[in-house]
N, C-alpha and C. Protein backbone atom coordinates (compact mmCIF):
# COMPACT_ATOMS: atom_id res chain seq x y z
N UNK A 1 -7.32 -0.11 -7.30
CA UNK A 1 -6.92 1.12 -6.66
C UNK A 1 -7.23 1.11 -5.18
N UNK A 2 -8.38 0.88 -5.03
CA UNK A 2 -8.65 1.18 -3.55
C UNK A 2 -8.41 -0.47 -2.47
N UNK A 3 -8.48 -1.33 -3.18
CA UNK A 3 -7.46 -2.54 -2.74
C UNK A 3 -6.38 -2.50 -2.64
N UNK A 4 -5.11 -1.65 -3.36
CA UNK A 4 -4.21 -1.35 -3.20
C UNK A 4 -3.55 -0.61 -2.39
N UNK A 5 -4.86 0.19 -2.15
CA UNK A 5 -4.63 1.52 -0.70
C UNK A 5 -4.61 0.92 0.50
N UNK A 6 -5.22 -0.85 0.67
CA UNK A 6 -5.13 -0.97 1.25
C UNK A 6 -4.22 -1.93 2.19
N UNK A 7 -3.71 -2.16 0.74
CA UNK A 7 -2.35 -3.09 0.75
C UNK A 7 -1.10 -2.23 1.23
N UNK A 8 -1.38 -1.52 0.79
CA UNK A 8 -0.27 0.07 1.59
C UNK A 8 -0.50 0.66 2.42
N UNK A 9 -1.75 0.47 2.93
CA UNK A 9 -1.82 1.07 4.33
C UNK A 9 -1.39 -0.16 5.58
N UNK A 10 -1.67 -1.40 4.81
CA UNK A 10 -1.20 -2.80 5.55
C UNK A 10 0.46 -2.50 5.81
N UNK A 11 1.27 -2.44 4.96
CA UNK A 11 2.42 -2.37 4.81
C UNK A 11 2.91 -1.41 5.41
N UNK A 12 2.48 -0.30 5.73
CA UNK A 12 2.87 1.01 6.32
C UNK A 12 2.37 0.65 7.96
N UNK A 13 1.93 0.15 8.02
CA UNK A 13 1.45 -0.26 9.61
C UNK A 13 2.37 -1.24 10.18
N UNK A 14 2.57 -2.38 9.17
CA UNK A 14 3.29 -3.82 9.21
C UNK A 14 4.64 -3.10 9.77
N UNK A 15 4.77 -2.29 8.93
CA UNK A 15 6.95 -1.77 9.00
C UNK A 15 6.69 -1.09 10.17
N UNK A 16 5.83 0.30 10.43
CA UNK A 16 5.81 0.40 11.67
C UNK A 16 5.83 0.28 13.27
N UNK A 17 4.87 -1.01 12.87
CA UNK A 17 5.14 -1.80 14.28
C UNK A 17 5.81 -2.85 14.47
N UNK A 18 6.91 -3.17 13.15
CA UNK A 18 7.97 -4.33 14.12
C UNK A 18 9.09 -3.74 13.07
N UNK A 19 9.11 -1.96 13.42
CA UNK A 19 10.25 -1.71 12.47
C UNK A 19 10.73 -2.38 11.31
N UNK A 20 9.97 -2.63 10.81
CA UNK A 20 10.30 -3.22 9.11
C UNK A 20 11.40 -2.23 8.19
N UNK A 21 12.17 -2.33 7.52
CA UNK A 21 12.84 -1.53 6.12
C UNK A 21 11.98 -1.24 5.21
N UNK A 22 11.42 -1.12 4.56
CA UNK A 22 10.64 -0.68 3.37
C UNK A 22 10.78 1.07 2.62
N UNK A 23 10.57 0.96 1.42
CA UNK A 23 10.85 1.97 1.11
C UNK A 23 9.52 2.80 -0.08
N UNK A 24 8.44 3.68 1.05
CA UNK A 24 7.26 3.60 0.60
C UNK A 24 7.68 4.49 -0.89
N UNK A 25 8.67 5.42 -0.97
CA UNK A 25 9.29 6.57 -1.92
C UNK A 25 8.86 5.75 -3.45
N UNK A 26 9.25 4.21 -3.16
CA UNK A 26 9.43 3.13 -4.55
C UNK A 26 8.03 2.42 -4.86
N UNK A 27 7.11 2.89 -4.39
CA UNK A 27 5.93 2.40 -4.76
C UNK A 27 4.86 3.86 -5.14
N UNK A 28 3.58 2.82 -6.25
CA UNK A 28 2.99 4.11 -6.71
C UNK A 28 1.99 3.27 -7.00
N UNK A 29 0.33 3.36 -6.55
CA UNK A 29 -0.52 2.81 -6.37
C UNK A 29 -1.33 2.72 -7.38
N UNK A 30 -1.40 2.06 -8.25
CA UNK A 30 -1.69 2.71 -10.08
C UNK A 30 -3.52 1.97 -9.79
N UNK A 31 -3.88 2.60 -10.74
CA UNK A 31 -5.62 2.09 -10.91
C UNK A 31 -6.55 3.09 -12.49
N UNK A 32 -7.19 2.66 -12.47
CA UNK A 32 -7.54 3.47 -13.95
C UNK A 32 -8.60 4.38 -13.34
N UNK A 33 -8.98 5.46 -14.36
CA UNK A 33 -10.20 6.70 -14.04
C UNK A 33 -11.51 5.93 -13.59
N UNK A 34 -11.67 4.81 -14.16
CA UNK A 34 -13.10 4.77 -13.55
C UNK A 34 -13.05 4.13 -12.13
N UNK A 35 -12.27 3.62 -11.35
CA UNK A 35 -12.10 3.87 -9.88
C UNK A 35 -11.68 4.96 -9.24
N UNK A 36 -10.79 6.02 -9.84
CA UNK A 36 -10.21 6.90 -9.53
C UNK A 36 -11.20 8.39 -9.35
N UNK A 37 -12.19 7.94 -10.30
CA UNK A 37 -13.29 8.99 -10.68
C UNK A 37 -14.86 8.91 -9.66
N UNK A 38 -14.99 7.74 -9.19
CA UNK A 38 -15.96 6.90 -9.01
C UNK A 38 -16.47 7.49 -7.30
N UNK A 39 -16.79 9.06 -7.51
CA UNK A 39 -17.50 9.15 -5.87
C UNK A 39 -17.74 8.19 -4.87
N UNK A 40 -18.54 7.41 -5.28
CA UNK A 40 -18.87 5.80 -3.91
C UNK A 40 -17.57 5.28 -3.25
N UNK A 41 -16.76 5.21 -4.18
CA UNK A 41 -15.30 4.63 -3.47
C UNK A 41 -14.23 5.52 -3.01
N UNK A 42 -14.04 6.94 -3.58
CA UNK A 42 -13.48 8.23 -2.94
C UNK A 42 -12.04 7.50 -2.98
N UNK A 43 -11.50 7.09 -3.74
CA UNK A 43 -10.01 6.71 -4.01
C UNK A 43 -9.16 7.98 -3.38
N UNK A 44 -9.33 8.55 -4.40
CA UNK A 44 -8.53 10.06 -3.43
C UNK A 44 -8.60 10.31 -2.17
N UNK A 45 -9.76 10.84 -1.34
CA UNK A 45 -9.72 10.68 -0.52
C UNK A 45 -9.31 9.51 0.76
N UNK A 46 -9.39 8.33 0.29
CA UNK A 46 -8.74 7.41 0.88
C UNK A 46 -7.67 7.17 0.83
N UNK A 47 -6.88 7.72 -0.26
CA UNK A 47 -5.57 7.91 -0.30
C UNK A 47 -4.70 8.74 0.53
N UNK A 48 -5.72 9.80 0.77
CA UNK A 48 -4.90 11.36 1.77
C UNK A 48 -5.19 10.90 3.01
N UNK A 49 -6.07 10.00 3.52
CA UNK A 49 -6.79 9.25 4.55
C UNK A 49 -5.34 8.59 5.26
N UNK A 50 -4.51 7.77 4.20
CA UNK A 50 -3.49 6.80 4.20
C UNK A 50 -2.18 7.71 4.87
N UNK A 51 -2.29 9.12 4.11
CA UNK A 51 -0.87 9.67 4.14
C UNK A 51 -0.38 10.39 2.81
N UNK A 52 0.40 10.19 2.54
CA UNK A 52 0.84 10.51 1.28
C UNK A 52 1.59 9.52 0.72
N UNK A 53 0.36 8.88 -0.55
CA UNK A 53 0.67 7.79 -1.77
C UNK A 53 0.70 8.44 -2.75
N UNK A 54 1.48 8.32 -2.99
CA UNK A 54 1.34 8.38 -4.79
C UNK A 54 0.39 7.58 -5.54
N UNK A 55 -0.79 7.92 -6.14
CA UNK A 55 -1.69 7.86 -6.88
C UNK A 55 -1.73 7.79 -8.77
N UNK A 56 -1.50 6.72 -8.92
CA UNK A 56 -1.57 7.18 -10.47
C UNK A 56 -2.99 6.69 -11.29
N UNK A 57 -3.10 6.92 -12.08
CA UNK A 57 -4.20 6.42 -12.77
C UNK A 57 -4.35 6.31 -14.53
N UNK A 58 -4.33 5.71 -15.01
CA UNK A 58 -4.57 5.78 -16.49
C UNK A 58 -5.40 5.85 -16.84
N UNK A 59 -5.53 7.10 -18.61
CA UNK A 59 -6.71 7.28 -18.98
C UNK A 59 -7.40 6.45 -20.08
N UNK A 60 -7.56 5.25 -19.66
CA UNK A 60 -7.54 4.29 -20.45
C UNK A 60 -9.15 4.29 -20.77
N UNK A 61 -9.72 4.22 -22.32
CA UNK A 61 -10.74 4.54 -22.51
C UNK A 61 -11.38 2.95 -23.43
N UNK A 62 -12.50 2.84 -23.13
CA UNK A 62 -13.31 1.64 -23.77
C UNK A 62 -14.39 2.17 -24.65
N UNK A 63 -14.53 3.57 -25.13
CA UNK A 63 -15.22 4.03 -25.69
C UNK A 63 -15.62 3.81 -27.12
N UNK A 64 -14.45 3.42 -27.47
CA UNK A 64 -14.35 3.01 -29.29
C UNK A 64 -14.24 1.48 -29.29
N UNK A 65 -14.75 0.82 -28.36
CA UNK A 65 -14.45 -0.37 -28.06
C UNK A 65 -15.27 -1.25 -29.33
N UNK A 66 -15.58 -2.45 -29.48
CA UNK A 66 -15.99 -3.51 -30.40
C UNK A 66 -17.74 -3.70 -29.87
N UNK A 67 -16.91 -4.03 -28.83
CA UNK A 67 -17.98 -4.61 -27.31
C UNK A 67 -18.61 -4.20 -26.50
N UNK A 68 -19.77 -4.29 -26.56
CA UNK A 68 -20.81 -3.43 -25.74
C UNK A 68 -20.14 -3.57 -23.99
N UNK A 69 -19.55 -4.62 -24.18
CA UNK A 69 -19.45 -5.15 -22.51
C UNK A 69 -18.17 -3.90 -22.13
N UNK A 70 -17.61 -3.65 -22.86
CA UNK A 70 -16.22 -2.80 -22.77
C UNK A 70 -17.00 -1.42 -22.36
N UNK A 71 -17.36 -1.24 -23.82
CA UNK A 71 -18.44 0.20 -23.60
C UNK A 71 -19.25 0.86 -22.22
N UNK A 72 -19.84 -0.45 -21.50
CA UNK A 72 -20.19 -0.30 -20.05
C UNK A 72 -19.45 0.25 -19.58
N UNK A 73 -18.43 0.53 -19.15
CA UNK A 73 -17.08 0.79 -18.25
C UNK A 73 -17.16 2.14 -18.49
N UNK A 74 -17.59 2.78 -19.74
CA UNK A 74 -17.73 4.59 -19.82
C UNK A 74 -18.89 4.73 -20.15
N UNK A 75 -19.86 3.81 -19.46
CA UNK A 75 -21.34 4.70 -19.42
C UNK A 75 -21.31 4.84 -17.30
N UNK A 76 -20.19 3.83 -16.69
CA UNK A 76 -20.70 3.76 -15.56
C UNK A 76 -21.55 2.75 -14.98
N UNK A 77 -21.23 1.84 -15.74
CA UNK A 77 -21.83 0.28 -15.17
C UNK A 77 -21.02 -0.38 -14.46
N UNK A 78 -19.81 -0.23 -15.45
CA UNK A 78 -18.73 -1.68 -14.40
C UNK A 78 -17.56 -0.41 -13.99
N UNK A 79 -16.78 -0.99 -13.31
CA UNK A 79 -15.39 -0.26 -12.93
C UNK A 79 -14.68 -1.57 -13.01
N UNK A 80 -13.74 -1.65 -11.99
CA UNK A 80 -12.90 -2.86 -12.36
C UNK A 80 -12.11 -3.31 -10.58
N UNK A 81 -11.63 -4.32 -10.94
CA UNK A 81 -11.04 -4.54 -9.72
C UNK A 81 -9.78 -5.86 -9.93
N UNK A 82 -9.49 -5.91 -11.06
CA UNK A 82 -8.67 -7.01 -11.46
C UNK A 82 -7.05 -6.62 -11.90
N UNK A 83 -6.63 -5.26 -11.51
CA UNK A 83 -5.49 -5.07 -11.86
C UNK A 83 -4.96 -4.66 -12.72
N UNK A 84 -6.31 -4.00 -13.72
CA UNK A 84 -6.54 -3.47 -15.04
C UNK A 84 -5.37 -2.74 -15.34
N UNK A 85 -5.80 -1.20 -13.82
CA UNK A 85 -5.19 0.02 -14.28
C UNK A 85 -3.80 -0.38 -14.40
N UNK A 86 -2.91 -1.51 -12.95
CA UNK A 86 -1.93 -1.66 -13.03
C UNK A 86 -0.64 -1.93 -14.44
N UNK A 87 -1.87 -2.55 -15.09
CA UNK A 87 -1.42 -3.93 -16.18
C UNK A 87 -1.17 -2.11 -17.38
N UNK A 88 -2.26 -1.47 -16.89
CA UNK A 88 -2.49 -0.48 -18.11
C UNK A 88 -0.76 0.62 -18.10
N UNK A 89 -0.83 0.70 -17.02
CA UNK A 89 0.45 1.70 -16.68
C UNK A 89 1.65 1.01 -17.17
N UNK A 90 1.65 -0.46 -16.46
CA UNK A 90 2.81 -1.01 -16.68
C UNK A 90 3.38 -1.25 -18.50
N UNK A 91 1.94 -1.65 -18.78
CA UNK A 91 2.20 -1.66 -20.56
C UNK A 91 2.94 0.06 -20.91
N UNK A 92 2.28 0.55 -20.50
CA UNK A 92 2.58 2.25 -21.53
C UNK A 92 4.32 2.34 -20.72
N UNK A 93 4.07 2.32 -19.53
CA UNK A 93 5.70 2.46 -18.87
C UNK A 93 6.89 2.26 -19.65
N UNK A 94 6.38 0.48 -19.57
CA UNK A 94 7.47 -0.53 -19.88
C UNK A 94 7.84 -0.56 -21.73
N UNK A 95 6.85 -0.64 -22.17
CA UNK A 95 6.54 -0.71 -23.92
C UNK A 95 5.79 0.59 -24.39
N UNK A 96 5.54 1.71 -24.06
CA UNK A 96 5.04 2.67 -24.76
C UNK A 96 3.76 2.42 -25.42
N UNK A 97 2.90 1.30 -24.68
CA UNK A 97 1.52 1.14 -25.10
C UNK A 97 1.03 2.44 -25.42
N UNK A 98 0.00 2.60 -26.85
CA UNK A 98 -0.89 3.42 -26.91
C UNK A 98 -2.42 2.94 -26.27
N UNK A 99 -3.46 3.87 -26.23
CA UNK A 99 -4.62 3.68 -25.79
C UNK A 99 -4.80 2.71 -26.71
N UNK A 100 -4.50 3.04 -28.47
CA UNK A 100 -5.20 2.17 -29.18
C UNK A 100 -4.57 0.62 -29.25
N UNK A 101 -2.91 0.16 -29.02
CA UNK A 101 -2.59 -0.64 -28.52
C UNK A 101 -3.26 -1.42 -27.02
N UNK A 102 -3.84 -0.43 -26.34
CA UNK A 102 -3.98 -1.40 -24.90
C UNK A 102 -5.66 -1.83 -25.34
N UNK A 103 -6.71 -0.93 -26.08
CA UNK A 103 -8.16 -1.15 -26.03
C UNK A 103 -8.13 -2.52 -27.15
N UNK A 104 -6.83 -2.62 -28.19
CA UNK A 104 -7.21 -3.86 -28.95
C UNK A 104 -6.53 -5.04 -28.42
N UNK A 105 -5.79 -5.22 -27.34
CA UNK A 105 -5.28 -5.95 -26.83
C UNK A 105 -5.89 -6.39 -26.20
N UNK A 106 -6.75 -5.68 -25.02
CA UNK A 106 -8.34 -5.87 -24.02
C UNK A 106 -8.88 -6.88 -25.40
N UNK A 107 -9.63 -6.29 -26.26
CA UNK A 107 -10.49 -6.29 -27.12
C UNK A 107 -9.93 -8.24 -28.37
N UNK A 108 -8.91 -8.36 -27.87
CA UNK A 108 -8.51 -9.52 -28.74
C UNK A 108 -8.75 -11.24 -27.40
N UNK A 109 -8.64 -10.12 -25.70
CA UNK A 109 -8.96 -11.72 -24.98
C UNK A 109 -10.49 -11.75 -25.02
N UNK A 110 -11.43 -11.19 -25.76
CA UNK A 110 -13.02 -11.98 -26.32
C UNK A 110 -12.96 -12.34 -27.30
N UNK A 111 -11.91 -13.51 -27.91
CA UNK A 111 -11.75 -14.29 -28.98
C UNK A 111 -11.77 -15.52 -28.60
């Protein structure tokens, strides 16, 4: 999420100063709640910082997870930075992932 803000704030600068085409309307900066939620990093606010992005976020939960290591992620240990939320949106978008489809799918690459 907040790597992404800043990949769009790159891009919004880039087109600006050598008149680039781009069309910011077609992009939407996806990331999951626990970056989105996460005071220290202020996603939101760095977002309104940017301009106006579109912000999405999925409520993708590790709570019923297998794996203690998953479970971390909703006590507030880990967040993420690997493209999670993206991968998370794009599944439910594209294929109508459920939560319980995306947490056993997570939950099948610790095999």
């Amino acid at each position: 999420g907040t790597q992404m803000l800043a990949v769009y704030a790159l891009m919004q600068a880039l087109a600006a100063k050598y008149s680039l085409s781009w069309l910011p309307e077609n992009i939407v900066v996806g990331t999951t709640r626990w970056v989105a939620e996460d005071p220290t990093g202020d996603t939101v606010g760095l977002a309104r910082d940017i301009g106006v992005v579109p912000l999405m976020a999925t409520q993708l939960s590790f709570a019923e997870s297998f794996y203690p290591q998953l479970r971390a992620y909703e006590e507030g240990y880990v967040k993420e930075g690997v493209g999670c939320g993206g991968c998370a949106i794009a599944a439910h978008l594209y294929q109508d992932w459920s939560q319980f489809q995306l947490l056993r799918t997570v939950e099948s690459l610790f095999v």
